[in-house]
C-alpha atoms as a PDB file:
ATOM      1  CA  UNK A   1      47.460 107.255 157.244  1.00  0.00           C
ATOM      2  CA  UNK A   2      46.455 105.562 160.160  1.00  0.00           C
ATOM      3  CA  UNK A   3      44.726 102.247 160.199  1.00  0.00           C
ATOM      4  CA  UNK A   4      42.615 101.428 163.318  1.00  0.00           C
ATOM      5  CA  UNK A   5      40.495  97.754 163.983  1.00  0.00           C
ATOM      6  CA  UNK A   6      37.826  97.954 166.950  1.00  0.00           C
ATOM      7  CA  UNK A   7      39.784 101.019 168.214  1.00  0.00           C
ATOM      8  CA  UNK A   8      43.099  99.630 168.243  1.00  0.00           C
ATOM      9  CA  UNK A   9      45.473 101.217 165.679  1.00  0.00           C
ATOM     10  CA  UNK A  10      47.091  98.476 163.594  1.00  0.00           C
ATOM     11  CA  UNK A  11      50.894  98.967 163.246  1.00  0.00           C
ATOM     12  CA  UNK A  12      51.203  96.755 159.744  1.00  0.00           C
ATOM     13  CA  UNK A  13      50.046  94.226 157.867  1.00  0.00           C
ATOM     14  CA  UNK A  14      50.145  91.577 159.880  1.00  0.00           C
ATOM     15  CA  UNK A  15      48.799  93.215 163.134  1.00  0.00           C
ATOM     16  CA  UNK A  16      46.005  94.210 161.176  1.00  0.00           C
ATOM     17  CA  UNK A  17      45.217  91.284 160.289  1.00  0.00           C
ATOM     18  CA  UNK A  18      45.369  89.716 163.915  1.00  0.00           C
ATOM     19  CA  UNK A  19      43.260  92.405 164.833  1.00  0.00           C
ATOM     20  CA  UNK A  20      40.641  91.951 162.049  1.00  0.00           C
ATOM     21  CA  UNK A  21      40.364  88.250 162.626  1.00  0.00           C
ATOM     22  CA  UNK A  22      41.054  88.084 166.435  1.00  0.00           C
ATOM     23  CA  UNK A  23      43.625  85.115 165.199  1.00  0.00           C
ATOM     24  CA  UNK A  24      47.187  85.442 166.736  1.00  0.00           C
ATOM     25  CA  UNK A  25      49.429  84.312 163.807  1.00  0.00           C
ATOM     26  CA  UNK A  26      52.416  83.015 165.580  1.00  0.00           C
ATOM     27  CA  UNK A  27      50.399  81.080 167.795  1.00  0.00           C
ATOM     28  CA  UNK A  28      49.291  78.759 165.048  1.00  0.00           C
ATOM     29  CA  UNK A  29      51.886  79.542 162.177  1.00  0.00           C
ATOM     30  CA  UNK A  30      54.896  79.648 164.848  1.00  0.00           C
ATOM     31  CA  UNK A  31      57.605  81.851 165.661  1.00  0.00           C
ATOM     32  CA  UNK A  32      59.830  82.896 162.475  1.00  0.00           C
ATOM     33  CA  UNK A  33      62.911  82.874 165.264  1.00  0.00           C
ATOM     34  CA  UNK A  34      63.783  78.748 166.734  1.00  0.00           C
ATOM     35  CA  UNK A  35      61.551  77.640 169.749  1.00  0.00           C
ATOM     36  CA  UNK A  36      62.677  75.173 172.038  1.00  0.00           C
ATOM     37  CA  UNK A  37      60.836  71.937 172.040  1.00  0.00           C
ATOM     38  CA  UNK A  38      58.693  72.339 175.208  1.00  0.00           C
ATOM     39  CA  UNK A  39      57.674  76.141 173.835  1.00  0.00           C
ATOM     40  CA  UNK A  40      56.601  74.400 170.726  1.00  0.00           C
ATOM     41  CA  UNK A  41      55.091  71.918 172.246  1.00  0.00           C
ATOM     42  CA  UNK A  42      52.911  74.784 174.668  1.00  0.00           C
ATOM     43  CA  UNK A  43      52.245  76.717 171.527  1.00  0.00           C
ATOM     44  CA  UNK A  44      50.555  73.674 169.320  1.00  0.00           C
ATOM     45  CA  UNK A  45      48.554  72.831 172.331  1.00  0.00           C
ATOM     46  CA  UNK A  46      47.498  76.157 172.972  1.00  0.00           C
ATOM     47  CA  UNK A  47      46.654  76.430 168.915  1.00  0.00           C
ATOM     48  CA  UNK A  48      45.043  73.278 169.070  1.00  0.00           C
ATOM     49  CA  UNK A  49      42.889  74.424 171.732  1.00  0.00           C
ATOM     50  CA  UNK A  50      42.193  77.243 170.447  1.00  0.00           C
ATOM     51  CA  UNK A  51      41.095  75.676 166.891  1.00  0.00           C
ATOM     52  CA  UNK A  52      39.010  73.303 168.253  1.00  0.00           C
ATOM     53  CA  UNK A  53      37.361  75.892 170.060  1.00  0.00           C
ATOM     54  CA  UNK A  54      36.071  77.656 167.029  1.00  0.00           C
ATOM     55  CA  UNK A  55      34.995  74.264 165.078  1.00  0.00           C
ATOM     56  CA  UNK A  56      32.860  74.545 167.983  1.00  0.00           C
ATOM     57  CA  UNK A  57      31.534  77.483 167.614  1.00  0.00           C
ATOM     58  CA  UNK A  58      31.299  76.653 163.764  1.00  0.00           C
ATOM     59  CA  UNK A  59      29.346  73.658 164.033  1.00  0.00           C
ATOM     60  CA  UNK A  60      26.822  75.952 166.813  1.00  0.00           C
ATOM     61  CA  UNK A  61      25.838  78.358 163.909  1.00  0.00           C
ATOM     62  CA  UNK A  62      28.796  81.045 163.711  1.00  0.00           C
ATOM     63  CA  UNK A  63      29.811  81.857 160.453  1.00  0.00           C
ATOM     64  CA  UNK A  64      33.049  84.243 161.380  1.00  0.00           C
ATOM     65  CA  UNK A  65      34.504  81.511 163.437  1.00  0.00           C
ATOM     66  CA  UNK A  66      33.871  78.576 160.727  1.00  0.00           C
ATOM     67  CA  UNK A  67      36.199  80.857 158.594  1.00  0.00           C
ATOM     68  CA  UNK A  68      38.745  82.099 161.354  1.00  0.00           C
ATOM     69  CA  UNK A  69      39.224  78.003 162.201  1.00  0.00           C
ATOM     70  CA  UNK A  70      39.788  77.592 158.256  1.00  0.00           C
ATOM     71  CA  UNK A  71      42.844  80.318 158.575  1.00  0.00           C
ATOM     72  CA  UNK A  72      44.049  79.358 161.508  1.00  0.00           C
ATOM     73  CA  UNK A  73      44.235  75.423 160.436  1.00  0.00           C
ATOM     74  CA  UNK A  74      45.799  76.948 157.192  1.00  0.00           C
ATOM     75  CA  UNK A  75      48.415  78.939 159.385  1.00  0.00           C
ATOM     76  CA  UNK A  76      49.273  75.571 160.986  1.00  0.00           C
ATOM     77  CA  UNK A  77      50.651  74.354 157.252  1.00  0.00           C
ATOM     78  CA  UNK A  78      52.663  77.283 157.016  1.00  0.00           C
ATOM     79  CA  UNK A  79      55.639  76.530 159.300  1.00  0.00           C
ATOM     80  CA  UNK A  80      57.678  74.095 157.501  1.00  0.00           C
ATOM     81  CA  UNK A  81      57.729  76.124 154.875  1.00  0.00           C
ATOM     82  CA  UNK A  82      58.806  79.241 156.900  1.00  0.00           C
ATOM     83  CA  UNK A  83      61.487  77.745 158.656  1.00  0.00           C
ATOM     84  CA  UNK A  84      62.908  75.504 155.458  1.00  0.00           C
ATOM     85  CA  UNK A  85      63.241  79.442 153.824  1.00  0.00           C
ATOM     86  CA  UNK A  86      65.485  80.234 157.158  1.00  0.00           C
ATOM     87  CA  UNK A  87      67.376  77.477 157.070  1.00  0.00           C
ATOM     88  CA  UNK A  88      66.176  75.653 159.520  1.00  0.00           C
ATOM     89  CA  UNK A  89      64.564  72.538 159.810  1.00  0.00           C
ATOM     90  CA  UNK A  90      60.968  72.206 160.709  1.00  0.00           C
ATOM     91  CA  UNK A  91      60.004  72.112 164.182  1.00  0.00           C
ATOM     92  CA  UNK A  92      63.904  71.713 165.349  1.00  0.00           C
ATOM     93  CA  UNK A  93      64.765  75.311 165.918  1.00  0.00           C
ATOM     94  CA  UNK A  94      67.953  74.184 164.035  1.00  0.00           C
ATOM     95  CA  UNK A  95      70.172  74.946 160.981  1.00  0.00           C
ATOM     96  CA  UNK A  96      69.688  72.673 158.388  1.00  0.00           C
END
């Protein structure tokens, strides 16, 4: 069976998910493979933007968005953890 969200077909998951909520994970959970410091750096920027653009939009009146900024922000708690299970310590790209 084939699983299609706003006529993109959704290959797992996790890309159905992105595609449900319009949220791109590793953007605000992180890579599961090291990042260098600058890439990090780009990334939580980027994510930061990115949330702060949908409190925004959650403060205007939108409903969706309110609950998209609560998953991404929850993403955001989410790396440590990941990266600890690797290995690796949080944020370093580099075995513990």
């Amino acid at each position: 069976m084939r699983t299609f969200v706003a006529g993109q077909e959704a290959h797992g998951d996790t890309e159905f998910a992105e595609l449900a909520l319009g949220i791109d994970i590793d953007l605000f959970r992180g890579p599961l493979e090291s990042e260098t410091d600058g890439e990090r750096a780009a990334r939580e920027d980027a994510a930061r933007d990115v949330l702060a653009d949908l409190r925004a939009e959650a403060e205007a009146g939108d409903e969706i968005a309110g609950w998209d900024a609560l998953y991404a922000d929850a993403l955001t708690r989410t790396v440590p953890f990941l990266r600890a299970a690797r290995g690796h310590r949080a944020g370093t790209g580099e075995a513990a």
